[in-house]
N, C-alpha and C. Protein backbone atom coordinates (compact mmCIF):
# COMPACT_ATOMS: atom_id res chain seq x y z
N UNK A 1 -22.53 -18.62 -25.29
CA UNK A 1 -22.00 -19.62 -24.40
C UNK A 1 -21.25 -20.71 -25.16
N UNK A 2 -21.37 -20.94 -26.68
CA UNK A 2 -20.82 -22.04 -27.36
C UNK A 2 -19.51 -21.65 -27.08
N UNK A 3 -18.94 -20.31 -27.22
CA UNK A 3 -17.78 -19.97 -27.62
C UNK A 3 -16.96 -20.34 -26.45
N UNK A 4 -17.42 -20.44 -24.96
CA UNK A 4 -17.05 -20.41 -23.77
C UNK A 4 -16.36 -22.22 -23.97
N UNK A 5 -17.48 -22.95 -24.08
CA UNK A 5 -17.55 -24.15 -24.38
C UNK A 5 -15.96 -24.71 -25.26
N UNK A 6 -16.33 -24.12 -26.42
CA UNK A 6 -15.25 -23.93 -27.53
C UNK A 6 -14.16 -23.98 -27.22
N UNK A 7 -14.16 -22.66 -26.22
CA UNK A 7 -12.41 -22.72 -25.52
C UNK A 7 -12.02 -23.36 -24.90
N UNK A 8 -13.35 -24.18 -24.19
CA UNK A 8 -12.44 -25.38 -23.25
C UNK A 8 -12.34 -27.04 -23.97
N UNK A 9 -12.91 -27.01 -24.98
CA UNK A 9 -12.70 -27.73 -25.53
C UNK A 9 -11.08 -28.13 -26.53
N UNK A 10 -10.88 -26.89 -26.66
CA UNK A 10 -10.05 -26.99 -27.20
C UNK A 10 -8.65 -26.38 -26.22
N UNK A 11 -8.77 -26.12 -24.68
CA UNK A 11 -7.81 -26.21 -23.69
C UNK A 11 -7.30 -27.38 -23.51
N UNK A 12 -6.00 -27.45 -22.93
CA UNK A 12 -5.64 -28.26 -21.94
C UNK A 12 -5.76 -28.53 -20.45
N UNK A 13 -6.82 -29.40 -20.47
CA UNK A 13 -7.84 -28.83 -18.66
C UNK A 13 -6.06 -29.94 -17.79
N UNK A 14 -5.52 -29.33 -16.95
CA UNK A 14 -4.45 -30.37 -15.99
C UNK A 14 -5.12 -31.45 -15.07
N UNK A 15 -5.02 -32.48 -15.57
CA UNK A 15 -6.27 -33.34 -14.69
C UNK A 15 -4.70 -34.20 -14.61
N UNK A 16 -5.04 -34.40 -12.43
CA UNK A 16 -4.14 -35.58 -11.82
C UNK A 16 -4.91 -36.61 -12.13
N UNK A 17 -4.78 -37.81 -12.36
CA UNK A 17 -5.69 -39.01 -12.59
C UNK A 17 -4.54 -40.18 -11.16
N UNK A 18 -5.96 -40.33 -10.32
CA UNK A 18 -5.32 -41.03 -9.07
C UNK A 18 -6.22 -42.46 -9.41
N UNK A 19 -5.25 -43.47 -9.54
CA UNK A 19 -5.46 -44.70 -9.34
C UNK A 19 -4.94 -45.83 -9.18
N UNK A 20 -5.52 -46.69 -8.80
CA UNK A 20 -4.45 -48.20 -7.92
C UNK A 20 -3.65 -48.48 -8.96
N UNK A 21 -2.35 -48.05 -9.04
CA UNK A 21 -1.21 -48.61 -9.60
C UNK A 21 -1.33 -50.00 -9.82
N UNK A 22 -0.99 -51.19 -8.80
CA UNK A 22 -1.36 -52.66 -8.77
C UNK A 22 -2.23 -53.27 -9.34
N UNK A 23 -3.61 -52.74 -9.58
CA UNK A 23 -4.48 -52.72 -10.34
C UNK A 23 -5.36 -52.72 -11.31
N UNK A 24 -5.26 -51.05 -11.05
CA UNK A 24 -5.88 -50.43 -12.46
C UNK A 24 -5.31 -49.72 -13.69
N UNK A 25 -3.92 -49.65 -13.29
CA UNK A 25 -3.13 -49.13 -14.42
C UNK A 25 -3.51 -48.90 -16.06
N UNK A 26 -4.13 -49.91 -16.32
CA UNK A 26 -4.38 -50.20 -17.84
C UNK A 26 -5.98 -48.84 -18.06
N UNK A 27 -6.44 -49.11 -16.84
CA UNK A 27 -7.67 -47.57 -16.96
C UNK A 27 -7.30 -46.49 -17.35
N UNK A 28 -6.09 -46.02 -16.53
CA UNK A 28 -5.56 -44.75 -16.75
C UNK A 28 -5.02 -44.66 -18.20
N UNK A 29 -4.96 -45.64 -19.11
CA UNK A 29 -4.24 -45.46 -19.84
C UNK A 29 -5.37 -45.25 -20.90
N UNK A 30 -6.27 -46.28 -20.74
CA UNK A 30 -7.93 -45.78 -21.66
C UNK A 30 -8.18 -44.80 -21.60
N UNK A 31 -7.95 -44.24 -20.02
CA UNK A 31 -8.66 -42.19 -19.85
C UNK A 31 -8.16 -42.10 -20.93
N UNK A 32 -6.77 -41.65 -20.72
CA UNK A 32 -6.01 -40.73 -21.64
C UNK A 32 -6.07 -41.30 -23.71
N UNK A 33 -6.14 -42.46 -23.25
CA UNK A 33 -6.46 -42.55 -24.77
C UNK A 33 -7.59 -42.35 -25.12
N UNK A 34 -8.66 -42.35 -24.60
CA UNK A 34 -10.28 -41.69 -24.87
C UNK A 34 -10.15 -40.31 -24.95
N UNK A 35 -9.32 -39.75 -24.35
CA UNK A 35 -9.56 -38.22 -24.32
C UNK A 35 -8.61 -38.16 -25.92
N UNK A 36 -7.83 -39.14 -26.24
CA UNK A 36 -7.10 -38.53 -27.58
C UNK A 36 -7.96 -39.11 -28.91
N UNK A 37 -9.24 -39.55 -28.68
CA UNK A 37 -9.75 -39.88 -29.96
C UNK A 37 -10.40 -39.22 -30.82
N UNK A 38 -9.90 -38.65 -32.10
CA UNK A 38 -11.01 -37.38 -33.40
C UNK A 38 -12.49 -37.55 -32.80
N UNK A 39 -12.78 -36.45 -32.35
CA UNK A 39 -14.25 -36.26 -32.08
C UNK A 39 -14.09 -35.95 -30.71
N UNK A 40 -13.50 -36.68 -30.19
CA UNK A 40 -13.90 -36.09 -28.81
C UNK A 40 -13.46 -34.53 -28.43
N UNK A 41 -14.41 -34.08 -28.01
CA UNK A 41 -14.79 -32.89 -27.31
C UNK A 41 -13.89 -31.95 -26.23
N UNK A 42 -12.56 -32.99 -25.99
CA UNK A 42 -12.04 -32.88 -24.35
C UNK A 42 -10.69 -33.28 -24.28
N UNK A 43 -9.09 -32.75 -24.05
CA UNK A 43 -8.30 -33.08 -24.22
C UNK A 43 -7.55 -33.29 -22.57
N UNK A 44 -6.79 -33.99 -22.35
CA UNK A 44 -6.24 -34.80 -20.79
C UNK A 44 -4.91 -34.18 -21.24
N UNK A 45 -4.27 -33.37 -19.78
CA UNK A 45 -2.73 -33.41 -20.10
C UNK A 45 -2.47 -34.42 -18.33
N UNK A 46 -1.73 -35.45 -18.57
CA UNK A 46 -1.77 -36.07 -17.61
C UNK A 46 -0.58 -35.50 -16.36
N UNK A 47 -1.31 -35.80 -15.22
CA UNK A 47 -0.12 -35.30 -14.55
C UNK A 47 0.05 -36.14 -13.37
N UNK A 48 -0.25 -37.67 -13.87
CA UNK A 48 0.08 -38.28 -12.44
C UNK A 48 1.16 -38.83 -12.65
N UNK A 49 1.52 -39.80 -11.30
CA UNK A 49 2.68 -39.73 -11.26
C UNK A 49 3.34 -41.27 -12.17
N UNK A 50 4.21 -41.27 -12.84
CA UNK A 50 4.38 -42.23 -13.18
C UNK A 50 5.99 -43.79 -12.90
N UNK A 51 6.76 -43.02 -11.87
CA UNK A 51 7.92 -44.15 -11.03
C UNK A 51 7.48 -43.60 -9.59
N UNK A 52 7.28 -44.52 -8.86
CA UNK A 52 7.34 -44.66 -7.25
C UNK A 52 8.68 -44.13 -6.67
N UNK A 53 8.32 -43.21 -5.44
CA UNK A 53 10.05 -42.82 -4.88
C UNK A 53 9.32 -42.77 -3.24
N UNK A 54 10.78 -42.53 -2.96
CA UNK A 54 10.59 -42.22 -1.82
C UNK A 54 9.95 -40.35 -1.27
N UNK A 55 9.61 -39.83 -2.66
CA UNK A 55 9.47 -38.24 -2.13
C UNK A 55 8.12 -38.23 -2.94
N UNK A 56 7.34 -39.81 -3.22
CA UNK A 56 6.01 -39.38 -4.31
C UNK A 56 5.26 -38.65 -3.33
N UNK A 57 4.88 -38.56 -2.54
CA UNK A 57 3.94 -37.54 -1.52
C UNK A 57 3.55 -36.37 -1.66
N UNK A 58 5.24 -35.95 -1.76
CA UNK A 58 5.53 -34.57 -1.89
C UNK A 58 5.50 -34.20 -3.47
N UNK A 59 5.89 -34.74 -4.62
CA UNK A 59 5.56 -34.61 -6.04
C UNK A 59 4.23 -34.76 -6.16
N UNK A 60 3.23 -35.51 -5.88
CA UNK A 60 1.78 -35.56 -5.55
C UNK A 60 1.40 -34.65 -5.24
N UNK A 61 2.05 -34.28 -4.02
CA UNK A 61 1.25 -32.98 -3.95
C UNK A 61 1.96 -31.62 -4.70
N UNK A 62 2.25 -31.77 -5.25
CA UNK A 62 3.04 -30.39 -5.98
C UNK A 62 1.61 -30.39 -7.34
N UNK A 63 2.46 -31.78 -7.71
CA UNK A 63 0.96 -31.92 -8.83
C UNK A 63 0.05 -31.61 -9.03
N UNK A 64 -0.45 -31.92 -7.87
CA UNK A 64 -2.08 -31.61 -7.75
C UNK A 64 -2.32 -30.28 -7.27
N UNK A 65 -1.31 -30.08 -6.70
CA UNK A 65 -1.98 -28.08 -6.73
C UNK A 65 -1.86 -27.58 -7.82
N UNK A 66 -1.09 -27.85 -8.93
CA UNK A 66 -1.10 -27.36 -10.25
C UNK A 66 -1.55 -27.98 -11.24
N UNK A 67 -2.73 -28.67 -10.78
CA UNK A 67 -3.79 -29.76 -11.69
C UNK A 67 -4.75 -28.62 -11.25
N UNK A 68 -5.75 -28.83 -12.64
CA UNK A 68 -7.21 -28.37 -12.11
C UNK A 68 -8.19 -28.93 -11.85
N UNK A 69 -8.29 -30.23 -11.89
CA UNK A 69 -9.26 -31.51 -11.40
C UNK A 69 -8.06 -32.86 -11.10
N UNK A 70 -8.74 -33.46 -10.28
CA UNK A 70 -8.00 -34.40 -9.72
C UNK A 70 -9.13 -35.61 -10.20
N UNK A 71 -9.00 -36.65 -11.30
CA UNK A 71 -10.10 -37.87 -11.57
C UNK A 71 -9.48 -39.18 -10.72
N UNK A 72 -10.72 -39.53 -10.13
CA UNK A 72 -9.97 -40.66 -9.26
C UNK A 72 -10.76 -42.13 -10.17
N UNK A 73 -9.80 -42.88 -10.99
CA UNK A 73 -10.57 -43.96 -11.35
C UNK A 73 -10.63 -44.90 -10.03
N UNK A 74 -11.78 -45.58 -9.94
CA UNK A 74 -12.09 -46.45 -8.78
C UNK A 74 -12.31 -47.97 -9.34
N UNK A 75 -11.45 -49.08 -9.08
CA UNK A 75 -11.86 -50.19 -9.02
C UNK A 75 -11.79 -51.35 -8.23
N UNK A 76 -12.15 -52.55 -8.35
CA UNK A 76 -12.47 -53.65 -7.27
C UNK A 76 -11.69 -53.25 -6.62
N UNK A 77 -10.48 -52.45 -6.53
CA UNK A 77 -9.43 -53.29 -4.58
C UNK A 77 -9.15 -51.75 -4.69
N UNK A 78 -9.88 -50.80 -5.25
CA UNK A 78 -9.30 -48.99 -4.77
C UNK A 78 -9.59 -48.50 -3.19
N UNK A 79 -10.28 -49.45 -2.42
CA UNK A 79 -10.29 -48.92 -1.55
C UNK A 79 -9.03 -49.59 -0.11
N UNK A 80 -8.47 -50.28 -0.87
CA UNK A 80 -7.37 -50.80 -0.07
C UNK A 80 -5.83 -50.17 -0.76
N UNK A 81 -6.10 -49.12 -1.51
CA UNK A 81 -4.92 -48.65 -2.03
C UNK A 81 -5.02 -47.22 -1.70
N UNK A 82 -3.94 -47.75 -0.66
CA UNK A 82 -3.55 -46.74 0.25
C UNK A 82 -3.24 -45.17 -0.52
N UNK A 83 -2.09 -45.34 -1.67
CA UNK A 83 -1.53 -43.85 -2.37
C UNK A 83 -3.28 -43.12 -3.35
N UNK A 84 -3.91 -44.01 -3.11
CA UNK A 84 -5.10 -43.42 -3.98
C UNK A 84 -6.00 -42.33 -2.76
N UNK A 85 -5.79 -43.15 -1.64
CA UNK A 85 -6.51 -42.22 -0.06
C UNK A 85 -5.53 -41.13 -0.05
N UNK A 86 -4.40 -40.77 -0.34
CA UNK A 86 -3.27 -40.06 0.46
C UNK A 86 -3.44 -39.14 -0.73
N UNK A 87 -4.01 -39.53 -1.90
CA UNK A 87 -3.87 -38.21 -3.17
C UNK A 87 -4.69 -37.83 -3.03
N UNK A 88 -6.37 -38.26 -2.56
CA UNK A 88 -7.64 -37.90 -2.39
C UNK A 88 -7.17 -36.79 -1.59
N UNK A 89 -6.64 -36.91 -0.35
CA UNK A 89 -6.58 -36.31 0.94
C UNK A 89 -6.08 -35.22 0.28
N UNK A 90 -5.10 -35.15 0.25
CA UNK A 90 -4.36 -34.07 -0.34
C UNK A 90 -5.42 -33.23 -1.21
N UNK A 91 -5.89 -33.82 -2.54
CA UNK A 91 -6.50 -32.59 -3.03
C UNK A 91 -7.78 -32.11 -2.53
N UNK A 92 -8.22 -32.65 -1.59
CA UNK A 92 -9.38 -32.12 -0.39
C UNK A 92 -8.91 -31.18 0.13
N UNK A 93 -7.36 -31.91 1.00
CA UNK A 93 -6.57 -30.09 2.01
C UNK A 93 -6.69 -29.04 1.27
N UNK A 94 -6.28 -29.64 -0.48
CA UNK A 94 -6.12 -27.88 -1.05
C UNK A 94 -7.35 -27.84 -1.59
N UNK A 95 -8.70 -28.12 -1.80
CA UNK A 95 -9.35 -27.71 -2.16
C UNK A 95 -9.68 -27.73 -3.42
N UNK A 96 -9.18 -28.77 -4.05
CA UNK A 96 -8.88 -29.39 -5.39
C UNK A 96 -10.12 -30.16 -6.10
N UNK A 97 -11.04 -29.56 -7.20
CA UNK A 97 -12.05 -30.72 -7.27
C UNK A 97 -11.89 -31.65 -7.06
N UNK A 98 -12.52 -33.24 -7.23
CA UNK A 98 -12.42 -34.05 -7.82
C UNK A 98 -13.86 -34.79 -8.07
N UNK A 99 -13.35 -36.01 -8.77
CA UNK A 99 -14.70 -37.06 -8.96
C UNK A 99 -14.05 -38.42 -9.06
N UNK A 100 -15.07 -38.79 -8.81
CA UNK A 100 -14.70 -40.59 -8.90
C UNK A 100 -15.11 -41.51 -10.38
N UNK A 101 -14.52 -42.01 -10.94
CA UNK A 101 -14.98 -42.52 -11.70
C UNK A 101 -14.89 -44.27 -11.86
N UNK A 102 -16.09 -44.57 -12.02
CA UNK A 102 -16.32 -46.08 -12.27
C UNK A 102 -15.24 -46.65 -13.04
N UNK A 103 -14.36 -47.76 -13.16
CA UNK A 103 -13.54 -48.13 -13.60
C UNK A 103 -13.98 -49.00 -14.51
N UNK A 104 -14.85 -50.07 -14.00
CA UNK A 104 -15.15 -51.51 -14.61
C UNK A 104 -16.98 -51.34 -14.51
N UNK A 105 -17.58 -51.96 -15.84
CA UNK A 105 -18.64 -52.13 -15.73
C UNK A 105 -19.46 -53.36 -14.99
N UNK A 106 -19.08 -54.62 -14.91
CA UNK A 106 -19.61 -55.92 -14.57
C UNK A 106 -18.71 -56.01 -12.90
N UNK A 107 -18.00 -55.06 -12.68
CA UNK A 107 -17.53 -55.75 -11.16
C UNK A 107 -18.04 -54.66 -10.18
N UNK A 108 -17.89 -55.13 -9.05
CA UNK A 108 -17.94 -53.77 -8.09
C UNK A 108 -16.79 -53.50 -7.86
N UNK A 109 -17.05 -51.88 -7.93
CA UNK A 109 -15.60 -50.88 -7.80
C UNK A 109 -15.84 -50.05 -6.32
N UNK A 110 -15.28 -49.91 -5.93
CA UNK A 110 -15.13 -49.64 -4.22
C UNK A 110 -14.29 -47.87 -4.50
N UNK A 111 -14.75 -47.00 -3.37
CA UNK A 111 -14.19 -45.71 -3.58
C UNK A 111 -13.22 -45.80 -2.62
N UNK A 112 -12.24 -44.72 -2.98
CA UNK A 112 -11.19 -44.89 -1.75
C UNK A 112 -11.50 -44.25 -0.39
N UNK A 113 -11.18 -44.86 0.50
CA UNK A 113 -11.22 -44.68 2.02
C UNK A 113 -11.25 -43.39 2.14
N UNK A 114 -10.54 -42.68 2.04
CA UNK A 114 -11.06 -40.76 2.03
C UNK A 114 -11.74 -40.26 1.38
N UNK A 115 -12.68 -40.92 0.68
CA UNK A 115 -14.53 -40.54 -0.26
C UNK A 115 -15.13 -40.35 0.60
N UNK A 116 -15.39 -39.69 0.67
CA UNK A 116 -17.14 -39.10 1.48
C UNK A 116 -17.88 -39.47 1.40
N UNK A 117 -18.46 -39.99 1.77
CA UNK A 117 -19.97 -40.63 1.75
C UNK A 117 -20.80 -40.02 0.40
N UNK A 118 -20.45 -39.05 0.57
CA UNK A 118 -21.73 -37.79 -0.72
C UNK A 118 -20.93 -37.71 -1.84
N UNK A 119 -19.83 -38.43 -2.13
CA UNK A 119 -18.95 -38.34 -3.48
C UNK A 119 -19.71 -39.53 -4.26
N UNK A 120 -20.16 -39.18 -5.51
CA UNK A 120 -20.77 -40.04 -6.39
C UNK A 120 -19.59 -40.60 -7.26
N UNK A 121 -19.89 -41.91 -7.21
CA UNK A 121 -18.76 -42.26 -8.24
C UNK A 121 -19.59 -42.54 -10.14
N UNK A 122 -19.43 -41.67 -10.84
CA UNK A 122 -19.69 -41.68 -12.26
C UNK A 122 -19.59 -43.17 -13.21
N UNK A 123 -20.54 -43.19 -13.91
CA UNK A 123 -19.99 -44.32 -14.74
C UNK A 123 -19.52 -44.08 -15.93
N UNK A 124 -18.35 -44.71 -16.26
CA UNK A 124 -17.49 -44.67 -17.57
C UNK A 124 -18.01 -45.33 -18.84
N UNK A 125 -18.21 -44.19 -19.42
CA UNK A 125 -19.40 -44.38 -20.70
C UNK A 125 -18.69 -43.69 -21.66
N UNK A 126 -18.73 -43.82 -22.98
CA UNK A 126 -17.93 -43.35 -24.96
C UNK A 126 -18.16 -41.96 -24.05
N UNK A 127 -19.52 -41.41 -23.27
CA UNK A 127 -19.67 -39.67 -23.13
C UNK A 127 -18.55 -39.37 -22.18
N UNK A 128 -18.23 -40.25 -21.48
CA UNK A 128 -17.03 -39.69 -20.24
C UNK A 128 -16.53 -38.08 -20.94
N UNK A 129 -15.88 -38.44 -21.94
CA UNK A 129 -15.41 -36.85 -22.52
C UNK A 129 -16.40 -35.82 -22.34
N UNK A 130 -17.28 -36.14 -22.38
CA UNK A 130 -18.38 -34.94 -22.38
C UNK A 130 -18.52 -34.40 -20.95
N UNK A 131 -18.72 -35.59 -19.72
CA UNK A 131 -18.94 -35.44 -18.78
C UNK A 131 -18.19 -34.77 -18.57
N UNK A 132 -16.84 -35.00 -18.87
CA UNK A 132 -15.27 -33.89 -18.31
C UNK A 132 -15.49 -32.39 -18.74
N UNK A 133 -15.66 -32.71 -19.57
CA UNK A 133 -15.76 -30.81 -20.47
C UNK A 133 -16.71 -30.22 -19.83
N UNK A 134 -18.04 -30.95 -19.68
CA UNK A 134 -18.91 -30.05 -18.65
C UNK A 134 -18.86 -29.88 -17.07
N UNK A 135 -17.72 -30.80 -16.72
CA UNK A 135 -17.51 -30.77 -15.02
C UNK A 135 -16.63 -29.68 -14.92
N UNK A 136 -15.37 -29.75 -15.77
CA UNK A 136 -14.86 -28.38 -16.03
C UNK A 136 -15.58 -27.03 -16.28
N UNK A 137 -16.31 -27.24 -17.00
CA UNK A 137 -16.98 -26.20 -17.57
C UNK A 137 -17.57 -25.17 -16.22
N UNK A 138 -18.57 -26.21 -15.65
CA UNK A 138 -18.65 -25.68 -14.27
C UNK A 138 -17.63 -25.49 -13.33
N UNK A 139 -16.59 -25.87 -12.83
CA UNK A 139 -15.71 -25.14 -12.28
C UNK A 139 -15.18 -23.72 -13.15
N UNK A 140 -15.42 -23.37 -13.73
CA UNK A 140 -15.20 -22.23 -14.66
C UNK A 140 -15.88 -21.21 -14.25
N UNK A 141 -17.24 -21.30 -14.06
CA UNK A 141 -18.14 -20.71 -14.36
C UNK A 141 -17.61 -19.42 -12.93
């Protein structure tokens, strides 16, 4: 099973990363630089979106059907940001994992309006990488 492990460690898992632009911007940018630090376990090819248009909906959703996890960072005002509900939605229609992840440790972080009640939102901890490789891991299986 290491070897299974192995390979995804050393894949490129397509993770959409959905979060409040206005916001939380500077998170998304920690994901991806946590996932690029020696040692870690877990590599991010990002695929969200990065200029606003009038057709992001439709590039969103292109994205995310050709993502294999969709990470939703969640913080204080994510649940009033609307494009974070509309990417959720979307990778629900297609059937798209996802998870929520805690943004901020000392504030409350709010999930977006199309979370489910039964969606746990994770806390962002040095292991986050780990957590990823094994959330993947299980969609694998």
């Amino acid at each position: 099973m290491s070897g299974i492990l192995d390979s995804i460690a050393n894949s490129r898992t397509k993770v959409f990363i959905s979060f409040d632009y206005d916001h939380d911007a500077v998170l998304k940018d920690f994901l991806i630089g946590q996932s690029k630090h020696t040692g870690t376990p877990f590599s991010i090819s990002d695929w969200s979106i990065k200029v606003a248009s009038t057709t992001w909906q439709t590039e969103a959703r292109n994205r995310i059907s050709r993502s294999d996890v969709v990470a939703v960072i969640c913080g204080q005002h994510t649940h009033t940001a609307t494009g974070v509900s509309i990417e959720m939605k979307i990778a629900q229609e297609l059937g798209k994992p996802y998870f929520l992840l805690r943004g901020y440790k000392n504030v409350t972080c709010t999930k977006p309006t199309a979370a489910k009640s039964s969606d746990k939102m994770y806390k962002w901890t040095l292991s986050t990488s780990n957590f990823l490789q094994h959330f993947v891991f299980s969609l694998r299986r």
